[in-house]
C-alpha atoms as a PDB file:
ATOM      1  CA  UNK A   1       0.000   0.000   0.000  1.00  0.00           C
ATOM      2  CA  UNK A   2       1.158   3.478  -1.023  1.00  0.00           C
ATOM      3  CA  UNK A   3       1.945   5.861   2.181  1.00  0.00           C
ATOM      4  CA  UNK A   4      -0.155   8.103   1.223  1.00  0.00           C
ATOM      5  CA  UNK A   5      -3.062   5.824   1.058  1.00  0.00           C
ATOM      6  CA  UNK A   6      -2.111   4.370   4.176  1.00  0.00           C
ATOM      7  CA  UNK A   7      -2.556   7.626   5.935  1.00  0.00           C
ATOM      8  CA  UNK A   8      -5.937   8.489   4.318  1.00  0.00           C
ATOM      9  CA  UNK A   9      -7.371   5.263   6.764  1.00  0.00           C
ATOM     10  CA  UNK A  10      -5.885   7.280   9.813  1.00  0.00           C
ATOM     11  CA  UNK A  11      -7.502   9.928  11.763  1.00  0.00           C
ATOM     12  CA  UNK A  12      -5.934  13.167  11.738  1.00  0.00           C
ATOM     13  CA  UNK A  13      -4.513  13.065  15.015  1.00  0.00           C
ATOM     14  CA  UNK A  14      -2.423  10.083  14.345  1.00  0.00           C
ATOM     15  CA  UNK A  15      -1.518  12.038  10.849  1.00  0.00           C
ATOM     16  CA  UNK A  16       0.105  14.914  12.860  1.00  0.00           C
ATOM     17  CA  UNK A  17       1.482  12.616  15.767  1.00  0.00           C
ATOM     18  CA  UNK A  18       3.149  10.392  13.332  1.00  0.00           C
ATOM     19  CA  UNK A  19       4.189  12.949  11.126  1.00  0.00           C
ATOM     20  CA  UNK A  20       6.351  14.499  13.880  1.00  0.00           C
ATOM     21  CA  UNK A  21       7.369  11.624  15.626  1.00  0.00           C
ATOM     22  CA  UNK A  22       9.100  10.230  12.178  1.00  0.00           C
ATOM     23  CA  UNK A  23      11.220  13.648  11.772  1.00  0.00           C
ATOM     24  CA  UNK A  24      11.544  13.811  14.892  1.00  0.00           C
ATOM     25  CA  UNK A  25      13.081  10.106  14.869  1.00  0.00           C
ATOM     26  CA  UNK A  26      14.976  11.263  11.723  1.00  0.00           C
ATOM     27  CA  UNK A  27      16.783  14.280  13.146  1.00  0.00           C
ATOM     28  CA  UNK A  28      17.727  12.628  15.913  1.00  0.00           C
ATOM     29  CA  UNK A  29      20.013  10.279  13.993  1.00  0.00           C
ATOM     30  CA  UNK A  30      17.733   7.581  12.896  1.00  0.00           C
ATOM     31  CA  UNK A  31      17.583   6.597   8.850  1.00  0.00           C
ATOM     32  CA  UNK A  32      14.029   7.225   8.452  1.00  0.00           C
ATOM     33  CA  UNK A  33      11.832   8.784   5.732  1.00  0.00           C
ATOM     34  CA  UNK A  34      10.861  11.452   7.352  1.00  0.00           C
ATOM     35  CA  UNK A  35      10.545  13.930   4.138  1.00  0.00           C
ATOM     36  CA  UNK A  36       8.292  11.466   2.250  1.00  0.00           C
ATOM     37  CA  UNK A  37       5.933  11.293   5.232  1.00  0.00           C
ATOM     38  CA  UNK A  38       5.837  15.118   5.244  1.00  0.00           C
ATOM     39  CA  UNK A  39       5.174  15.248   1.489  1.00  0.00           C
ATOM     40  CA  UNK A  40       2.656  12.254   1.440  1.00  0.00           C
ATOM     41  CA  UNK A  41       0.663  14.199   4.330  1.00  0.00           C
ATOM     42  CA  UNK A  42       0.654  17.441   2.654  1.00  0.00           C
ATOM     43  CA  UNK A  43      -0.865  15.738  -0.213  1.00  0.00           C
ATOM     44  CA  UNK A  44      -3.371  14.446   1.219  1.00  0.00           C
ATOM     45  CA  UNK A  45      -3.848  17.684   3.829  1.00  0.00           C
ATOM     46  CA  UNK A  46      -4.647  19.327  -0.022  1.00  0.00           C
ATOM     47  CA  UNK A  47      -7.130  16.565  -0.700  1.00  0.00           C
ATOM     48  CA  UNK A  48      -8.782  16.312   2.267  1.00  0.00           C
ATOM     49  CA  UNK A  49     -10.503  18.654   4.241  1.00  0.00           C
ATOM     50  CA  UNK A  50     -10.072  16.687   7.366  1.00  0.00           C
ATOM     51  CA  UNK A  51      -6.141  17.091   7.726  1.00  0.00           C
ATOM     52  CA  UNK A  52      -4.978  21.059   8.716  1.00  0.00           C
ATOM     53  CA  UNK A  53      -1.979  21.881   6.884  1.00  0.00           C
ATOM     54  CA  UNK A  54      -1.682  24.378   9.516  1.00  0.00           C
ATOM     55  CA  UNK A  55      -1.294  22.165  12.168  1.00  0.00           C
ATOM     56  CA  UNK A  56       0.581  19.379  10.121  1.00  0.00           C
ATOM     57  CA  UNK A  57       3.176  22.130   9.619  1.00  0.00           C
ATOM     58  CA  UNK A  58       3.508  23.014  13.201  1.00  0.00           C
ATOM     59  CA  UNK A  59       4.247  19.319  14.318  1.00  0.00           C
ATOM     60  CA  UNK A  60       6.632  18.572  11.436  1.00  0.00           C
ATOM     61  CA  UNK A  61       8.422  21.996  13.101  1.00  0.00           C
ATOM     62  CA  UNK A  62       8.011  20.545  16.762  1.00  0.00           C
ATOM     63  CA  UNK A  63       9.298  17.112  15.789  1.00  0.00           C
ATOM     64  CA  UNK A  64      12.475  18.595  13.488  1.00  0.00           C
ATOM     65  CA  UNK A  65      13.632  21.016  16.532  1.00  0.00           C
ATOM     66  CA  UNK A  66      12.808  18.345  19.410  1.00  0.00           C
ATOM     67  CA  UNK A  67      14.891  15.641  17.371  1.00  0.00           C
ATOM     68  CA  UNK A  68      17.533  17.289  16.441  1.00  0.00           C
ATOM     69  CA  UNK A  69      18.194  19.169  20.017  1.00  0.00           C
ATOM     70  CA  UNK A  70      17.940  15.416  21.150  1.00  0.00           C
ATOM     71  CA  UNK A  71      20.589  14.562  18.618  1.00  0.00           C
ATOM     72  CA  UNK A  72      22.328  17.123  19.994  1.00  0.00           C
ATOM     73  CA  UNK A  73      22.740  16.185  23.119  1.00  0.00           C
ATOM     74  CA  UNK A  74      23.080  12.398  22.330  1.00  0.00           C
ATOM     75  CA  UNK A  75      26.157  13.571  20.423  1.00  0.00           C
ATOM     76  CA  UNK A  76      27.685  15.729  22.820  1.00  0.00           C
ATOM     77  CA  UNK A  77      27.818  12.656  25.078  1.00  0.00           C
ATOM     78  CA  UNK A  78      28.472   9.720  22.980  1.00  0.00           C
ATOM     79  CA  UNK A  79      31.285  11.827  21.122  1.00  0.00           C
ATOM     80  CA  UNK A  80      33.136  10.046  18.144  1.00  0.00           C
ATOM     81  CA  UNK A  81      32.439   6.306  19.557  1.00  0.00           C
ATOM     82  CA  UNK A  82      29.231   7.164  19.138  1.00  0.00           C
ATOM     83  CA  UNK A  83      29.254   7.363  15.604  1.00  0.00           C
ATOM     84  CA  UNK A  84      31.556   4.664  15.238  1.00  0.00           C
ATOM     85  CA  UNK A  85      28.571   2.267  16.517  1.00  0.00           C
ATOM     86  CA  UNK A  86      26.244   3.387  14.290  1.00  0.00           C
ATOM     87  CA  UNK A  87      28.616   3.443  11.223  1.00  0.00           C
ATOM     88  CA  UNK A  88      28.722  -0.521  12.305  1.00  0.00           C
ATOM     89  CA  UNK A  89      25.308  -0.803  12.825  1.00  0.00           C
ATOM     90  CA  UNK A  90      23.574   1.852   9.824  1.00  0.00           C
ATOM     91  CA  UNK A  91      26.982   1.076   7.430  1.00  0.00           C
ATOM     92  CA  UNK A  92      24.696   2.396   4.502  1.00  0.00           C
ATOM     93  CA  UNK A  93      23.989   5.733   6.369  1.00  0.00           C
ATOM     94  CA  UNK A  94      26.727   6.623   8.550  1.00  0.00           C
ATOM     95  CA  UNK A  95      29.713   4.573   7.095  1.00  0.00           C
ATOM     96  CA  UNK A  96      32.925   6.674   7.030  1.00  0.00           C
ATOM     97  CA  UNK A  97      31.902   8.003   3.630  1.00  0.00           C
ATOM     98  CA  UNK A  98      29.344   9.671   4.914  1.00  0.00           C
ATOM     99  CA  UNK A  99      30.574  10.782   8.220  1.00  0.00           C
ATOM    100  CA  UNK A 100      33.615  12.079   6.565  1.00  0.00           C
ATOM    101  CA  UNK A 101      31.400  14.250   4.093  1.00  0.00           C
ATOM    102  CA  UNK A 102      29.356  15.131   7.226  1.00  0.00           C
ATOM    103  CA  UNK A 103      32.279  16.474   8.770  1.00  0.00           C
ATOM    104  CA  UNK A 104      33.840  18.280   5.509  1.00  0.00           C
ATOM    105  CA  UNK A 105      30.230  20.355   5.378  1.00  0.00           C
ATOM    106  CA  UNK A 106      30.711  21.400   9.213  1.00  0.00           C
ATOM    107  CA  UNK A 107      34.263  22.200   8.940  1.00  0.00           C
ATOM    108  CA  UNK A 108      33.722  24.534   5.883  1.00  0.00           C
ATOM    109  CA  UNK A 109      30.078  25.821   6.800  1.00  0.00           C
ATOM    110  CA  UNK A 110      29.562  25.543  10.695  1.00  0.00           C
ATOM    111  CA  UNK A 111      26.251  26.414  12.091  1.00  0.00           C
ATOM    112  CA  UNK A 112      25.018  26.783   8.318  1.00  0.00           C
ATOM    113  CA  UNK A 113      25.037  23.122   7.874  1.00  0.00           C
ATOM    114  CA  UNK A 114      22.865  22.395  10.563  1.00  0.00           C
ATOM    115  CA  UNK A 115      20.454  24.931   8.811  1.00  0.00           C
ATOM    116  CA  UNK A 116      21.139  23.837   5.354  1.00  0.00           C
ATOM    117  CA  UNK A 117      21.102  20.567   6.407  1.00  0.00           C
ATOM    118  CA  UNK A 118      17.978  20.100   7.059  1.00  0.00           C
ATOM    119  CA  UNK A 119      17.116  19.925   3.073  1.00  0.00           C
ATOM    120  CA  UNK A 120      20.061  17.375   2.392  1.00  0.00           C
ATOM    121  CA  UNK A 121      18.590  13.699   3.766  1.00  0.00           C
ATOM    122  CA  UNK A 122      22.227  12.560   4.458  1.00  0.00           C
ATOM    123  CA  UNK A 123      22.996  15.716   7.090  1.00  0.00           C
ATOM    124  CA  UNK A 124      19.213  15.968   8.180  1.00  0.00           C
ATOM    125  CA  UNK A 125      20.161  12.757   9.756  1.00  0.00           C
ATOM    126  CA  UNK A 126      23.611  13.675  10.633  1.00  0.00           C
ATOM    127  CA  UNK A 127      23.255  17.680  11.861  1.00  0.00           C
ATOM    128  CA  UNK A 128      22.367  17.047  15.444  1.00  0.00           C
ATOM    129  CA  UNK A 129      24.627  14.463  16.274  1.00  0.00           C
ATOM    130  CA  UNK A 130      27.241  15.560  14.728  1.00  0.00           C
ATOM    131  CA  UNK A 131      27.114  19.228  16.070  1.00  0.00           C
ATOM    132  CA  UNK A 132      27.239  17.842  19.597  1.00  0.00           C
ATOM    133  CA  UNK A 133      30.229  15.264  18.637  1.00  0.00           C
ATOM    134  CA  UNK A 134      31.864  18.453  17.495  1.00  0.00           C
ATOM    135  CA  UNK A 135      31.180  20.211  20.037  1.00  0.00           C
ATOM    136  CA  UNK A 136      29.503  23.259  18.211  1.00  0.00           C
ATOM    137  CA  UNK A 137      27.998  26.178  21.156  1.00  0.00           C
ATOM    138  CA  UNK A 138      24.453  25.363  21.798  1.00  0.00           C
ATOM    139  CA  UNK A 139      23.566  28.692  21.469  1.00  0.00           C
ATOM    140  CA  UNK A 140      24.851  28.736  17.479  1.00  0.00           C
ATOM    141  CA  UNK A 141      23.412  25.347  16.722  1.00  0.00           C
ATOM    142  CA  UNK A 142      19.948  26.364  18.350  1.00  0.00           C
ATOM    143  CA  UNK A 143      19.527  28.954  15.904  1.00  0.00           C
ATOM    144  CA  UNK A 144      20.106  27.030  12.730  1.00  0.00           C
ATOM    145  CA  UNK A 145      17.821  24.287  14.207  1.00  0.00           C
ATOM    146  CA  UNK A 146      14.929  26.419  14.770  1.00  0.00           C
ATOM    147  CA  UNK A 147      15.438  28.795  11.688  1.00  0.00           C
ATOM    148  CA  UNK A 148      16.063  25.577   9.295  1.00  0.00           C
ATOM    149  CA  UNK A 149      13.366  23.377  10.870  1.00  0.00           C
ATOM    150  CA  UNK A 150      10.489  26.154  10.547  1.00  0.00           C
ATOM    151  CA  UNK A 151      11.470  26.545   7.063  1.00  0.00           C
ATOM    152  CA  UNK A 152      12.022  23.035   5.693  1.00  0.00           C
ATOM    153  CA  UNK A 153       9.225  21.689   7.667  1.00  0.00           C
ATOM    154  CA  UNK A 154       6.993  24.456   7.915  1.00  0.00           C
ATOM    155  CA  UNK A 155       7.945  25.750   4.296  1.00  0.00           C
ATOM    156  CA  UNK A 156       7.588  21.462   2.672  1.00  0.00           C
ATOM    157  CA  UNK A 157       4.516  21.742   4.135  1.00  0.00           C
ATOM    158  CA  UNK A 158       3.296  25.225   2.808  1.00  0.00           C
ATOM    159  CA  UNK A 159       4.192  24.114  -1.075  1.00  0.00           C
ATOM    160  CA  UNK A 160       3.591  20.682  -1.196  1.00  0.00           C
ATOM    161  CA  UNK A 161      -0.108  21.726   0.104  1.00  0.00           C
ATOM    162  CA  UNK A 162      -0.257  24.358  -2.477  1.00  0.00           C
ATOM    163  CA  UNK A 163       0.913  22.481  -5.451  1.00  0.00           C
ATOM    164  CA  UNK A 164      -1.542  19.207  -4.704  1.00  0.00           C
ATOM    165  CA  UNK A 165      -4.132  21.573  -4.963  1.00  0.00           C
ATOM    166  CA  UNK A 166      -3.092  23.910  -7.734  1.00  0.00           C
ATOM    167  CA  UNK A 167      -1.838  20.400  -9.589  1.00  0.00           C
ATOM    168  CA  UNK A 168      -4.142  17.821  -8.914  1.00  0.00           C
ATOM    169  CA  UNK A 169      -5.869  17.507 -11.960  1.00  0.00           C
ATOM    170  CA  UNK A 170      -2.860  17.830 -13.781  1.00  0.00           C
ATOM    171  CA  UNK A 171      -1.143  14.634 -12.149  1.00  0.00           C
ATOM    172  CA  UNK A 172      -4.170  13.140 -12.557  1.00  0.00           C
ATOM    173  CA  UNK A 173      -4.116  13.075 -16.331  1.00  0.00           C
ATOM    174  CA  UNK A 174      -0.077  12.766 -16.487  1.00  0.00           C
ATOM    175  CA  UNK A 175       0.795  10.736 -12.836  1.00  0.00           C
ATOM    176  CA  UNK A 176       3.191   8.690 -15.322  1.00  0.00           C
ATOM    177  CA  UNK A 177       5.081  12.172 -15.996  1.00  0.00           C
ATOM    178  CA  UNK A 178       5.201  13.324 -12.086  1.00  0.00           C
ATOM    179  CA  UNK A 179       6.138   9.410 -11.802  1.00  0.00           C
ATOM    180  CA  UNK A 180       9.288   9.255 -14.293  1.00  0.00           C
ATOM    181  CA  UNK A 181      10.708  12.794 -12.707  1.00  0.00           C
ATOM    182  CA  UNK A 182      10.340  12.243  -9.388  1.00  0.00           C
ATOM    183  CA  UNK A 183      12.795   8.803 -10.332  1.00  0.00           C
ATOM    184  CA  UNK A 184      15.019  10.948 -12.376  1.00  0.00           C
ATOM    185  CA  UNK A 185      15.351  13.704  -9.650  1.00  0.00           C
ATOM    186  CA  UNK A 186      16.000  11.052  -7.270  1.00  0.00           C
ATOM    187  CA  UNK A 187      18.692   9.021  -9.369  1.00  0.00           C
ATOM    188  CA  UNK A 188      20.494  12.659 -10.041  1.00  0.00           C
ATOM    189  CA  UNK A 189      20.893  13.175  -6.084  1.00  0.00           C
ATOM    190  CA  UNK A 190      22.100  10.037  -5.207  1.00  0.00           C
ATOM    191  CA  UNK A 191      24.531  10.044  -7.879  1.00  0.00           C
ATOM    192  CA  UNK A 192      25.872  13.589  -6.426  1.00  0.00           C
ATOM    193  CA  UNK A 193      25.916  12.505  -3.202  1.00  0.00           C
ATOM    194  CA  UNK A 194      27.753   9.708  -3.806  1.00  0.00           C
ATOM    195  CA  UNK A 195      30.629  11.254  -5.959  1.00  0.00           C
ATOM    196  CA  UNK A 196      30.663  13.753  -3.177  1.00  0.00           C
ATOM    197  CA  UNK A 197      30.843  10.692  -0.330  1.00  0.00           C
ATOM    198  CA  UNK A 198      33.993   9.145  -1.858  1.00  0.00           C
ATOM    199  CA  UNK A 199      35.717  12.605  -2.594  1.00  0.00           C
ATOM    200  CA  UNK A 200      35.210  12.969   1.300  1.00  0.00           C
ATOM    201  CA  UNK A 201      36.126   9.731   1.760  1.00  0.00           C
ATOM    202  CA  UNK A 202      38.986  10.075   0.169  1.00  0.00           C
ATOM    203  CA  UNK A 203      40.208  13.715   1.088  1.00  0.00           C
ATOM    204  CA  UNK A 204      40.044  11.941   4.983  1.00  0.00           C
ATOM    205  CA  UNK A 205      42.180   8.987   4.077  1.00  0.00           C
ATOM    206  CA  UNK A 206      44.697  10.929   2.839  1.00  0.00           C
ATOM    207  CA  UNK A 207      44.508  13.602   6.194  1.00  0.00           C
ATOM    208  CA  UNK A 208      45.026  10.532   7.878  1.00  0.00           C
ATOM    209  CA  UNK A 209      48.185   8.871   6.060  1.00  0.00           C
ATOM    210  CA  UNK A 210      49.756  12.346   5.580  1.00  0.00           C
ATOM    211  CA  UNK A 211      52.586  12.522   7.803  1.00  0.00           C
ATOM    212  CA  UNK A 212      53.361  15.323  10.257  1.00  0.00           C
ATOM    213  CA  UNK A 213      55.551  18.164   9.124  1.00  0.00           C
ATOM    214  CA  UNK A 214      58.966  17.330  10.964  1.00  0.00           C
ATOM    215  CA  UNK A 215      59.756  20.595  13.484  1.00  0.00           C
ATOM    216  CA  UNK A 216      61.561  23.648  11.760  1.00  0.00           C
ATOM    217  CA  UNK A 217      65.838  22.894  13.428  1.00  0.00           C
ATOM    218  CA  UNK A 218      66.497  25.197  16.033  1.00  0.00           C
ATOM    219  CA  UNK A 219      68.821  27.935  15.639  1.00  0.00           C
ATOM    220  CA  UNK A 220      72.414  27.197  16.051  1.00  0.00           C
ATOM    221  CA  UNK A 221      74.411  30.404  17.940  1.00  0.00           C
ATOM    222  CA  UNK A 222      77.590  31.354  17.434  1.00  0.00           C
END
């Protein structure tokens, strides 16, 4: 059964409870699909009178901030062993390909890859965790959680609502189009994200077998 025909046999409350408890799941670390929930709900929110969109979007923004500030603070205590368990237990989501990328994007970006993270699936998972292995102020990473989950959640929400009902009749008559480019936007991302995996990958391997620079001799007085 398609998800979002599962959630049309659901009452509402369940919609918004489940709809924030899988983000909020996701951000705090665990490989779920919490964007296709949000998108199959706000479908359905634009088919169906029964579902609020305003409401849906306010517990996809609960469960993004509550997750990841829970990832947070999972991270900040586990520290790198932490991630070293789940790389042996999640290999296909946080293997040391994608931890190493995950840590290239918070070296170079900081605080704006917890915010732009949250519309990358490979550091939606990874931004809270991460932030607290790293050790990034709470102060800076509470700001890019709250300003990137009200507008990836709250923003998802907003347009996916307003397309299904602008578009319905549209996909209706051409699903088979909406079909084949949803697969070919999908295929193009995970073929950029995986290029950009083993470049990280790689980059880290060789930080790691590059040996130290031997001390500058000391001066030699007359």
């Amino acid at each position: 059964m398609h998800i979002q025909e599962w959630l049309e046999t659901i009452p509402a409350v369940s919609v918004y409870l489940l709809v924030g408890l899988v983000i909020g799941l996701e951000s705090l670390g665990v490989p779920l699909p919490g964007e296709v929930i949000l998108v199959s709900a706000a479908l359905l929110a634009s088919q169906q009178g029964h579902i609020d969109p305003v409401v849906l979007g306010l517990c996809a923004i609960a469960g993004a901030i509550v997750g990841d500030s829970i990832g947070y603070a999972i991270g900040r205590r586990g520290g790198k062993p932490l991630l070293e368990r789940l790389g042996r237990r999640f290999p296909k989501h946080f293997g040391p390909q994608h931890v190493a990328l995950a840590e290239r994007s918070f070296e170079k970006w900081g605080m704006w890859a917890v915010f732009f993270g949250r519309f990358v699936a490979l550091l939606r998972i990874f931004a809270g965790p991460l932030a607290g292995v790293l050790r990034m102020p709470y102060w800076k990473f509470l700001i890019a959680n709250v300003l990137g989950g009200i507008l990836w959640a709250g923003g998802t929400t907003a347009v996916i609502y307003t397309v299904g009902i602008v578009a319905e009749p549209w996909l209706k008559r051409f699903s088979w189009l909406a079909l084949v480019a949803a697969l070919l936007i999908g295929l193009a991302v995970t073929l950029v994200l995986r290029v950009r995996m083993r470049k990280a990958a790689a980059a880290a391997r060789e930080a790691e077998n590059e040996p130290a620079a031997a001390p500058a001799p000391a001066a030699v007085s007359d």
